[in-house]
C-alpha atoms as a PDB file:
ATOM      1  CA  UNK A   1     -10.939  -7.039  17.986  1.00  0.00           C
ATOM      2  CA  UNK A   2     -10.519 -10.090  16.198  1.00  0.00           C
ATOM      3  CA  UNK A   3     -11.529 -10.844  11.979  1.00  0.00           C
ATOM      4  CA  UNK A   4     -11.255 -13.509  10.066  1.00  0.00           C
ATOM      5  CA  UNK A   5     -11.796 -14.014   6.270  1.00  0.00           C
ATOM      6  CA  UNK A   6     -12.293 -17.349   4.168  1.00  0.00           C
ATOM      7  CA  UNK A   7     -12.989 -17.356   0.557  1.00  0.00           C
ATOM      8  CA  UNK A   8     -15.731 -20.717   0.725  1.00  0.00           C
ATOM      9  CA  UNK A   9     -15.791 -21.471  -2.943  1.00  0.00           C
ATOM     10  CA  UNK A  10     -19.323 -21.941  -2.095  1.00  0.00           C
ATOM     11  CA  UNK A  11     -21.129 -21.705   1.152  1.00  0.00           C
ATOM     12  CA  UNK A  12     -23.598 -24.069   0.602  1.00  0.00           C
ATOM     13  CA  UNK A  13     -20.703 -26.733  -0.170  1.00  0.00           C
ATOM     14  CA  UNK A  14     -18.661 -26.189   2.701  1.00  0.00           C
ATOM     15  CA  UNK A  15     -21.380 -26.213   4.958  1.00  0.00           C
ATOM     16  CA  UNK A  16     -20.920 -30.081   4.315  1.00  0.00           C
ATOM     17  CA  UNK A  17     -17.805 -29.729   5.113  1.00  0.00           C
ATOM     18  CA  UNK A  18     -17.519 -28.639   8.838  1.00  0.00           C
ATOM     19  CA  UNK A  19     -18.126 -24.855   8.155  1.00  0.00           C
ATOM     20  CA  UNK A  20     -20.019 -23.514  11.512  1.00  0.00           C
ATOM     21  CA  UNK A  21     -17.394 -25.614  13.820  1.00  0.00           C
ATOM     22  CA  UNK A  22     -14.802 -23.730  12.051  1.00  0.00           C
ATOM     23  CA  UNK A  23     -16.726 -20.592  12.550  1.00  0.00           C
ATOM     24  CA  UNK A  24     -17.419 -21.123  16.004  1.00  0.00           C
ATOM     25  CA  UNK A  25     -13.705 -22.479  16.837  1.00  0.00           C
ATOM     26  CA  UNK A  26     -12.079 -19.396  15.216  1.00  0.00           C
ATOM     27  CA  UNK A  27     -14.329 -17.154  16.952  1.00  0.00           C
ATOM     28  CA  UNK A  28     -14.131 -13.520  15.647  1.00  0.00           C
ATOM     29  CA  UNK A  29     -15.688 -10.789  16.332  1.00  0.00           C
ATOM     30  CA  UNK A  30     -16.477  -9.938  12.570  1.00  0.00           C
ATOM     31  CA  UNK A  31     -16.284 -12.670  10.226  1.00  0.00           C
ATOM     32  CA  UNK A  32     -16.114 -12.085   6.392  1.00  0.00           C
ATOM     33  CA  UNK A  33     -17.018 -14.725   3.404  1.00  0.00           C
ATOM     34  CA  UNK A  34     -16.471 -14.497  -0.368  1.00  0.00           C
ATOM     35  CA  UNK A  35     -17.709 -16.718  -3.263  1.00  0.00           C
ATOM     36  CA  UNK A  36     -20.702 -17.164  -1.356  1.00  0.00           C
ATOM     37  CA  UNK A  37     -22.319 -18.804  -4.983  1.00  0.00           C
ATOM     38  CA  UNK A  38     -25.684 -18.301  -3.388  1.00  0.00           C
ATOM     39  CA  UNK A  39     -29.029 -15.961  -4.034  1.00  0.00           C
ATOM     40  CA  UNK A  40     -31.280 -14.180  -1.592  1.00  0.00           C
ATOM     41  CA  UNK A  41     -33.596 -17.079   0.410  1.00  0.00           C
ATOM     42  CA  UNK A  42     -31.339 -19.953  -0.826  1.00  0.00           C
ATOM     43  CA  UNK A  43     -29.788 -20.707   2.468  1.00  0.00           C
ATOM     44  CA  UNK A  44     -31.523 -20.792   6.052  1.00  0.00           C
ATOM     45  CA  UNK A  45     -27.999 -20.239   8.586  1.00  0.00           C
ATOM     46  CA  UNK A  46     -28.715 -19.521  11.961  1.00  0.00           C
ATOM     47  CA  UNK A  47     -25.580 -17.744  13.304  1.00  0.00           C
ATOM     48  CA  UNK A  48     -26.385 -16.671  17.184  1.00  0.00           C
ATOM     49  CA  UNK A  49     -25.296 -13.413  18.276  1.00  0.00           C
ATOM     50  CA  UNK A  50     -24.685 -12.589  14.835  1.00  0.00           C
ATOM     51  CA  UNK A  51     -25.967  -9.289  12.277  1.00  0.00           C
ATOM     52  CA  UNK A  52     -25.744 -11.035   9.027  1.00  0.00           C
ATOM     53  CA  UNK A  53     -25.057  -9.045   5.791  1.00  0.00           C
ATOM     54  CA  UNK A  54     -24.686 -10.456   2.062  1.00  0.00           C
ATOM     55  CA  UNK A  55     -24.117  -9.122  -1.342  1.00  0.00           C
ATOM     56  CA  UNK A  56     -25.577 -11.292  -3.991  1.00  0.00           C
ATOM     57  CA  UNK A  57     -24.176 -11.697  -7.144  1.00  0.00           C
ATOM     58  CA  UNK A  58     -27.043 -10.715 -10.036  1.00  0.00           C
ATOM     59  CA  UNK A  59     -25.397 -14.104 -11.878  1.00  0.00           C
ATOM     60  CA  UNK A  60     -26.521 -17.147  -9.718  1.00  0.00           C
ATOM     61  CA  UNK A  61     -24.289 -19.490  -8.257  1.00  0.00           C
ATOM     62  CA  UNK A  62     -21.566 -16.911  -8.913  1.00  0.00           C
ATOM     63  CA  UNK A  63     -19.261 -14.621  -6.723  1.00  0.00           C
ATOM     64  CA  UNK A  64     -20.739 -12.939  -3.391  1.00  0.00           C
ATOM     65  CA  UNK A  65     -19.810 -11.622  -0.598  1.00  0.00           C
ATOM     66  CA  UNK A  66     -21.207 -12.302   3.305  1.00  0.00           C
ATOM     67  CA  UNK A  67     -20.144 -10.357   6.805  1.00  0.00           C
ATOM     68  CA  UNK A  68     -21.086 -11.480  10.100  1.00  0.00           C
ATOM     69  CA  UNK A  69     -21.134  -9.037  13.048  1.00  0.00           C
ATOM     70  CA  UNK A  70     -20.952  -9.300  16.602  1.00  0.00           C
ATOM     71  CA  UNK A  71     -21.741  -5.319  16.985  1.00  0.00           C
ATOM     72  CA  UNK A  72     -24.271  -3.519  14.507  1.00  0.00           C
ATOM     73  CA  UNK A  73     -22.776  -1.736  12.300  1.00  0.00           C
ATOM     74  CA  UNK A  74     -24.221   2.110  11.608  1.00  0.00           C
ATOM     75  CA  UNK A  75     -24.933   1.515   7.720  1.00  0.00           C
ATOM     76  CA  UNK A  76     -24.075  -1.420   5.142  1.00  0.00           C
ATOM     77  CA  UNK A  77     -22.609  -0.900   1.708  1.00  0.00           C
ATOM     78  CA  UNK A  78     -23.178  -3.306  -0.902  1.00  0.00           C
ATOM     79  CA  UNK A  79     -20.866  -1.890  -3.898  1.00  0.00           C
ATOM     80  CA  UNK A  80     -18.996   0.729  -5.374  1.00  0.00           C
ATOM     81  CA  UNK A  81     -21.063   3.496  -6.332  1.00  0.00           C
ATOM     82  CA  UNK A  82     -20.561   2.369  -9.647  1.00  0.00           C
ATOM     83  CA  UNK A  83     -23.337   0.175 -11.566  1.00  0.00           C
ATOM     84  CA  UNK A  84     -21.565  -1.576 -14.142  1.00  0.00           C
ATOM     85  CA  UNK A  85     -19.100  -3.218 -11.892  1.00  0.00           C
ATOM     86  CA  UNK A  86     -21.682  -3.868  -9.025  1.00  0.00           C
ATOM     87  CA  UNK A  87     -23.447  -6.574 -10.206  1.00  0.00           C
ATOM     88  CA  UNK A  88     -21.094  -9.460  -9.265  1.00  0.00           C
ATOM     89  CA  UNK A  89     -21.512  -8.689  -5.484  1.00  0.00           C
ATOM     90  CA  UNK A  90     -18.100  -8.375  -4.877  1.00  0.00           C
ATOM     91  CA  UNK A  91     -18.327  -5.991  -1.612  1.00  0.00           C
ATOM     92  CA  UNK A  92     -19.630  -5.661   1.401  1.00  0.00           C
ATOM     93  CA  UNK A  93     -18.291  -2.888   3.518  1.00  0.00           C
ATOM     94  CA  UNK A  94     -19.547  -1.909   7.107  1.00  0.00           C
ATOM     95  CA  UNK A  95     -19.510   1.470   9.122  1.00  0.00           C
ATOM     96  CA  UNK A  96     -18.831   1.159  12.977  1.00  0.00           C
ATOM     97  CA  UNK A  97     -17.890   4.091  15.530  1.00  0.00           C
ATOM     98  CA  UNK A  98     -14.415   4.098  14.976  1.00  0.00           C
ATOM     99  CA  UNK A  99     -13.348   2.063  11.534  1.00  0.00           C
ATOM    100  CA  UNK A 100     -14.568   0.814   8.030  1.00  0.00           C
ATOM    101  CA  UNK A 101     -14.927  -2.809   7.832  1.00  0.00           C
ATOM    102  CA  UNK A 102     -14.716  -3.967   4.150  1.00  0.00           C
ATOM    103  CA  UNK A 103     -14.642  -7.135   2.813  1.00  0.00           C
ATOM    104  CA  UNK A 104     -13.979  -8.114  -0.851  1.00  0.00           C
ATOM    105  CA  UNK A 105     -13.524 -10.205  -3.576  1.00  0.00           C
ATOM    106  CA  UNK A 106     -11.675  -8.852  -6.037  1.00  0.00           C
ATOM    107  CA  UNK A 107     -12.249  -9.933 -10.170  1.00  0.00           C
ATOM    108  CA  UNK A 108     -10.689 -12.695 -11.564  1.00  0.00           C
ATOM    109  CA  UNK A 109      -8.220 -11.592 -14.465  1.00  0.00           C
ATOM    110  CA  UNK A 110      -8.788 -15.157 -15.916  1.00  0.00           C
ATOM    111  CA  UNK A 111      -7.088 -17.379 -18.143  1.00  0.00           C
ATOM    112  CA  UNK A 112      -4.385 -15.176 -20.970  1.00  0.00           C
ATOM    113  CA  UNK A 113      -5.606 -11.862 -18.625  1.00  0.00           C
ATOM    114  CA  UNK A 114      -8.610 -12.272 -20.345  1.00  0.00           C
ATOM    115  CA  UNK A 115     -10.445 -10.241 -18.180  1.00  0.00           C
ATOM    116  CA  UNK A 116      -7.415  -8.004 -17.272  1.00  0.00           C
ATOM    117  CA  UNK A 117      -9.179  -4.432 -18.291  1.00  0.00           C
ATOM    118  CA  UNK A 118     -11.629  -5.043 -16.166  1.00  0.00           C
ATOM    119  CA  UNK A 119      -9.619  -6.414 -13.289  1.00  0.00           C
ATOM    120  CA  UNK A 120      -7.738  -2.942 -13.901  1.00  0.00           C
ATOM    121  CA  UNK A 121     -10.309  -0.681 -13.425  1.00  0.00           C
ATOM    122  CA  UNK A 122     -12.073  -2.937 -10.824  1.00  0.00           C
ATOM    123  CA  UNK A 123      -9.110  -1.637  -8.907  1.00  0.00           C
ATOM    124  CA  UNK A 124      -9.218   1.425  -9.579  1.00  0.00           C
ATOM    125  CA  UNK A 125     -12.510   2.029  -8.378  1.00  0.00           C
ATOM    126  CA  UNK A 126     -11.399   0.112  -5.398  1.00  0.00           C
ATOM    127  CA  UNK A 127      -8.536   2.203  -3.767  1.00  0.00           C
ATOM    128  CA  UNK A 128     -10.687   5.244  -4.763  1.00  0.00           C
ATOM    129  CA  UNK A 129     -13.469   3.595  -2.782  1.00  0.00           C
ATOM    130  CA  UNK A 130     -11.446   3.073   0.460  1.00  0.00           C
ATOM    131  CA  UNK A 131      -9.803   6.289   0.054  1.00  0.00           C
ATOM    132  CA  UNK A 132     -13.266   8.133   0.029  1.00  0.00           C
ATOM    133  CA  UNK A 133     -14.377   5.882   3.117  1.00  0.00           C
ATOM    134  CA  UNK A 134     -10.499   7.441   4.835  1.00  0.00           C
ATOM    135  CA  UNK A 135     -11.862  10.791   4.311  1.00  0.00           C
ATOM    136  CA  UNK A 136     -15.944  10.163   4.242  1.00  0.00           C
ATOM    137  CA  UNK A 137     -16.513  10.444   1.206  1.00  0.00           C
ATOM    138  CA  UNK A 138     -19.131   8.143  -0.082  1.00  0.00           C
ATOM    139  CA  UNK A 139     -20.795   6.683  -2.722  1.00  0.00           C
ATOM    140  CA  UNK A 140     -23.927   8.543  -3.999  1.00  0.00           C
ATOM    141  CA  UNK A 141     -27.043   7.041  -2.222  1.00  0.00           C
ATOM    142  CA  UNK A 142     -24.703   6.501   1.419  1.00  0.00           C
ATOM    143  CA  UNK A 143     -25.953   7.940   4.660  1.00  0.00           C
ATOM    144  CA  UNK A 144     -23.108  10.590   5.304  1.00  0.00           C
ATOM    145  CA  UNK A 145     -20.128   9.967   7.930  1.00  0.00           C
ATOM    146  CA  UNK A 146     -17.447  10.689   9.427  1.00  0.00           C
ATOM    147  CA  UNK A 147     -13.598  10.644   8.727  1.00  0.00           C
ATOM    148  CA  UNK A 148     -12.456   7.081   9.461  1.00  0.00           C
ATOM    149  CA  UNK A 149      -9.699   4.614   9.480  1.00  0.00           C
ATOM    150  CA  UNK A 150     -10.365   1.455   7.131  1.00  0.00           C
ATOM    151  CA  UNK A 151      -9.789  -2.342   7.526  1.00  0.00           C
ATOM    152  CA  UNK A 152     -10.188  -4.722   4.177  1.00  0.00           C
ATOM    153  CA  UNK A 153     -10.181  -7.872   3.896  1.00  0.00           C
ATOM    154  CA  UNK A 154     -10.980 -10.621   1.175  1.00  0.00           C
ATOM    155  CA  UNK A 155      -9.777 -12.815  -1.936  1.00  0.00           C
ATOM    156  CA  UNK A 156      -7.511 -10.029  -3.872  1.00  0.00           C
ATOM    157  CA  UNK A 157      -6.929 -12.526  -6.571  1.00  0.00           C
ATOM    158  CA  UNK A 158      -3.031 -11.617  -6.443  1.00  0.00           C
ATOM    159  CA  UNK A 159       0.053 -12.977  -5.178  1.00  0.00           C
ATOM    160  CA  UNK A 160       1.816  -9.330  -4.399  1.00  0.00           C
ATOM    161  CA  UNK A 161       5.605 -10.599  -4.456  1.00  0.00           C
ATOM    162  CA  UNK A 162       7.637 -13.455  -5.213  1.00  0.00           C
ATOM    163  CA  UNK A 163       7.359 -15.109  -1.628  1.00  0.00           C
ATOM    164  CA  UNK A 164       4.007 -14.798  -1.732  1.00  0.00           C
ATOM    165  CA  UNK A 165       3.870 -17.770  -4.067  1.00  0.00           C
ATOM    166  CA  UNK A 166       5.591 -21.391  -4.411  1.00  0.00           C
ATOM    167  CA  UNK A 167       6.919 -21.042  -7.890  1.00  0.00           C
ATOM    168  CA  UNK A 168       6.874 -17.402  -9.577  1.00  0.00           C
ATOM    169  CA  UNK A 169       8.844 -17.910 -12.090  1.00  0.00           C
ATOM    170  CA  UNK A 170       6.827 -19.890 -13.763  1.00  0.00           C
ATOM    171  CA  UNK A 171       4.149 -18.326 -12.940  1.00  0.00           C
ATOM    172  CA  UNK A 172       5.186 -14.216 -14.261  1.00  0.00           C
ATOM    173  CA  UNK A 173       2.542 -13.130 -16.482  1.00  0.00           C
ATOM    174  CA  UNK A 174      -0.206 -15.813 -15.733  1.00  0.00           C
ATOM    175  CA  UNK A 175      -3.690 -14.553 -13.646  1.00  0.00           C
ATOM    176  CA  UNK A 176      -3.235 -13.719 -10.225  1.00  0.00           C
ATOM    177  CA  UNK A 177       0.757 -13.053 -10.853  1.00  0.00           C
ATOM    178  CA  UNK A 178       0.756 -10.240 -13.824  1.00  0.00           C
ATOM    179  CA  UNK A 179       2.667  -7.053 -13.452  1.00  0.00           C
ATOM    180  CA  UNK A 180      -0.615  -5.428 -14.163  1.00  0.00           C
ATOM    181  CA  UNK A 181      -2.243  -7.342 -10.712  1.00  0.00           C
ATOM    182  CA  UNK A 182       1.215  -6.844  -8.976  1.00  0.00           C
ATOM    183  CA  UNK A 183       1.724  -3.112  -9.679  1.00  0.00           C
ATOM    184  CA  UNK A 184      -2.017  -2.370  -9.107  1.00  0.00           C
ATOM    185  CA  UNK A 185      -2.211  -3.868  -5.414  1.00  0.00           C
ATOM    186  CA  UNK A 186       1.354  -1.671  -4.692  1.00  0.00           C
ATOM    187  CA  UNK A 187      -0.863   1.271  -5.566  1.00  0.00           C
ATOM    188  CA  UNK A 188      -3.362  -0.002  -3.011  1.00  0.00           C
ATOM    189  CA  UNK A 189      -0.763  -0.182  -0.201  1.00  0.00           C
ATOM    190  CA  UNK A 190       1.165   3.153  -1.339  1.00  0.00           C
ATOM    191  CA  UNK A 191      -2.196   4.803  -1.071  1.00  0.00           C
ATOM    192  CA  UNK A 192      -1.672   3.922   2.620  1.00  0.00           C
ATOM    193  CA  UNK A 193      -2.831   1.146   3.246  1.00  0.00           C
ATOM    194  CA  UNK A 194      -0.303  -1.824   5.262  1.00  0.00           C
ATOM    195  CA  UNK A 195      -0.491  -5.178   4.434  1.00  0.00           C
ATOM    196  CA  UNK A 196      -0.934  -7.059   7.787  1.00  0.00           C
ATOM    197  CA  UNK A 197       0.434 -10.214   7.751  1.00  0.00           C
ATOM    198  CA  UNK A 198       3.426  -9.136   5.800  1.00  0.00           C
ATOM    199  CA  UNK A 199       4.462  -6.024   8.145  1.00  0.00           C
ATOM    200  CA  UNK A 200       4.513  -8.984  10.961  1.00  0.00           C
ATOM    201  CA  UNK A 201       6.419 -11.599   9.410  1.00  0.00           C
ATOM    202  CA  UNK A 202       8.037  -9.606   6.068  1.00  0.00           C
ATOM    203  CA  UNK A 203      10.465 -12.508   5.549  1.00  0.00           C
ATOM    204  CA  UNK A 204       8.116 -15.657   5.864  1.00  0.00           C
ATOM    205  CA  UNK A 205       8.119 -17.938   3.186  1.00  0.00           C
ATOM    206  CA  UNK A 206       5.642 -21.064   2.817  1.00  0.00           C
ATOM    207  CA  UNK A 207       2.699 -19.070   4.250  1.00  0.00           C
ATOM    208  CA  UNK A 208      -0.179 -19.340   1.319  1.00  0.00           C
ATOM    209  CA  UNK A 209      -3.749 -19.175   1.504  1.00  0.00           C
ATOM    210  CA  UNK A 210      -4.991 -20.721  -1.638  1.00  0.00           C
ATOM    211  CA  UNK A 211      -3.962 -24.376  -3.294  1.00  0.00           C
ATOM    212  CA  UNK A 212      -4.949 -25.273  -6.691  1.00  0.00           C
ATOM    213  CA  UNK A 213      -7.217 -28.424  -6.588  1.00  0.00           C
ATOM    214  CA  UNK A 214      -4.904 -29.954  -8.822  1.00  0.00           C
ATOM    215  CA  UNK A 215      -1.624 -32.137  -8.674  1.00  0.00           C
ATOM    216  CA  UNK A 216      -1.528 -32.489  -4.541  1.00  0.00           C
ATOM    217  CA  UNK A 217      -0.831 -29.118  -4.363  1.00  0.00           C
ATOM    218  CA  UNK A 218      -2.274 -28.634  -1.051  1.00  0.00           C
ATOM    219  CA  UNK A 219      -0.639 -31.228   0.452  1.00  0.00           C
ATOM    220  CA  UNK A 220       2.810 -30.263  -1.676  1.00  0.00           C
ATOM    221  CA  UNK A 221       2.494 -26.674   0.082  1.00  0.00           C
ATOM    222  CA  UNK A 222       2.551 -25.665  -4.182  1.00  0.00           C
ATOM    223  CA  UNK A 223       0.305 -22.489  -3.103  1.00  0.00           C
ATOM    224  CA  UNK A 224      -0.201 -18.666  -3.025  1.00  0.00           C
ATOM    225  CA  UNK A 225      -0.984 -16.097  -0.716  1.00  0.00           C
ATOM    226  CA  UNK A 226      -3.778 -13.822  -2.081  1.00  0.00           C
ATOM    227  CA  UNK A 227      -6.243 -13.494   0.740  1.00  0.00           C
ATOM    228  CA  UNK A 228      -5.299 -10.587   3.013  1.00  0.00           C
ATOM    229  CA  UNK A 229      -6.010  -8.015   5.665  1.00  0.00           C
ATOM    230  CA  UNK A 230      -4.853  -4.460   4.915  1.00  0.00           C
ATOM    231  CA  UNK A 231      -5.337  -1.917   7.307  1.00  0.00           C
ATOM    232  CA  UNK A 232      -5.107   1.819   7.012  1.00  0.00           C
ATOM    233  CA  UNK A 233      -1.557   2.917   7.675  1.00  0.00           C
ATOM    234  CA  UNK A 234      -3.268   5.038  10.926  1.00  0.00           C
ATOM    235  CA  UNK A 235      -4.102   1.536  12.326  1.00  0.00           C
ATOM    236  CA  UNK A 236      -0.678   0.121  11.682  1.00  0.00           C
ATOM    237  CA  UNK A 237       0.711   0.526  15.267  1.00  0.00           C
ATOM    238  CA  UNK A 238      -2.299  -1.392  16.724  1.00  0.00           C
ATOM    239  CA  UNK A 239      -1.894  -4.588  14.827  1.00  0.00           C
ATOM    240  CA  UNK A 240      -1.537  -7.295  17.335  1.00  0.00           C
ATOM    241  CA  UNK A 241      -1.807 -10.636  14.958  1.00  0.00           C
ATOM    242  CA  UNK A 242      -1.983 -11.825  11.478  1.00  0.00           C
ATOM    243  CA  UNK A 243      -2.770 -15.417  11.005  1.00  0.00           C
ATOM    244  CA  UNK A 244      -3.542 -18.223   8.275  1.00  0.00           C
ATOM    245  CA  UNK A 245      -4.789 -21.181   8.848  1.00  0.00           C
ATOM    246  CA  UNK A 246      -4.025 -23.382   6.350  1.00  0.00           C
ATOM    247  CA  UNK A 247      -4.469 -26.858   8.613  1.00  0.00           C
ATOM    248  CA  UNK A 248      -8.685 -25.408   7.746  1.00  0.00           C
ATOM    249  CA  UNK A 249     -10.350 -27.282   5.093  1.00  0.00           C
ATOM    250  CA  UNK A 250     -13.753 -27.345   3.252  1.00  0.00           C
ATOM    251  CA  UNK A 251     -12.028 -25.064   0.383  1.00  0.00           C
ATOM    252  CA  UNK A 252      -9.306 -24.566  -1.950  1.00  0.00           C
ATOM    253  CA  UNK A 253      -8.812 -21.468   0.032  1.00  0.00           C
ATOM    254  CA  UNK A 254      -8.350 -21.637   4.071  1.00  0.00           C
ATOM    255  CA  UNK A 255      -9.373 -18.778   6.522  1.00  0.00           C
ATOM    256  CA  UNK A 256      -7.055 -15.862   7.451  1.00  0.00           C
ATOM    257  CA  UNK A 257      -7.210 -13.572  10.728  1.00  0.00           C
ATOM    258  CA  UNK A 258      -5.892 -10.170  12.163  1.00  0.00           C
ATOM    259  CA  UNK A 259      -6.144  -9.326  15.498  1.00  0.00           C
ATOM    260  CA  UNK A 260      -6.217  -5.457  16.432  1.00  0.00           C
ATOM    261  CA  UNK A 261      -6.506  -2.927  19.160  1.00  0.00           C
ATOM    262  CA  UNK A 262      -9.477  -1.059  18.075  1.00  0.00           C
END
């Protein structure tokens, strides 16, 4: 099977900006959005062939998530189970025969970690959420299921390690680069969970995902890597491909893929 992910910084925007030939040219078979920045009945997108699934932000013009799906899933989740930090629409996670599909866009710490307590028990609730969907346990008000492997996908608003980023040093401490951020997504992936791209190429430097609109960084290659797929460590030996397409424009982020024998 093939996914892709692309944080839009606004679907309406990119739209403008050459969005469904990039979603028909990259071609997957379930394709995740975040930072939708849109409300229910705001946009009319005809996708063909598509089940389309969002999770609206209660703020408008703010955060979202979107997943569109070649196959029906068996039930849609649109949060955490947890009501205080399921209002920014942050996940949408889908239940198919034989795997989890969720897709996610994880808080902002902001400016000084501002928003850094929140960010920490954002994930938190997070790994526990995956974990329970490993095991099928879910959230209060979920049809029951099964026991079933998990693949993720979305914005993680972190740059794990140092080659994950063009300039860390500078950059220790700040959002997005914090020990906090840092030690919380190891968690994630000792919980047993395998970073994708970085199991097939562990020693590639230059690959980002995200460019700051500011001082030519895109075109300086001055960016990070904090969009990913992680899969559950049971799905490790089927990972085929892990892309990024960086060459894809319309946002400050560009799209990233994972191919996988499912």
């Amino acid at each position: 099977m093939r996914f892709v992910s692309w944080n839009v910084n606004g679907l309406r925007a990119v739209l403008n900006k050459g969005f469904e030939e990039n979603f028909g040219t990259l071609d997957a078979d379930i394709f995740a959005l975040q930072e939708i920045k849109l409300q229910a009945g705001q946009l009319d997108l005809d996708l063909p062939g598509y089940h389309t699934f969002w999770s609206y932000a209660e703020k408008k013009g703010y955060s979202g998530t979107a997943v569109f799906s070649k196959q029906e899933p068996l039930q849609v989740l649109h949060g955490l189970g947890m009501e205080h930090l399921d209002t920014e629409g942050r996940i949408c996670a889908l239940e198919f025969p034989k795997f989890w599909f969720v897709n996610v866009y994880t808080p902002n710490a902001q400016h000084e970690l501002a928003r850094i307590n929140h960010r920490m028990e954002w994930d938190d609730a997070f790994r526990e959420f995956c974990q329970g969907l490993e095991v099928g346990s879910l959230p209060q008000g979920a049809q029951s299921a099964q026991a079933k492997p998990v693949v993720m996908c979305g914005d993680f608003n972190v740059a794990h390690n140092e080659i994950d980023l063009k300039n860390p040093g500078p950059n220790r401490g700040n959002a997005g680069f914090s020990d906090e951020e840092r030690g919380k997504f190891t968690e994630l992936v000792d919980a047993g969970f395998t970073d994708t791209f970085r199991h097939l190429y562990p020693d590639l430097a230059g690959a980002y995902s995200w460019w700051s609109y500011r001082a030519n960084a895109r075109a300086n290659n001055t960016g990070w890597r904090i969009d990913y797929f992680l899969v559950s460590d049971a799905l490790k030996p089927h990972v085929e491909d892990a892309c990024i397409y960086s060459e894809v424009k319309g946002s400050d982020h560009c799209p990233v893929s994972l191919e996988i024998a499912l």
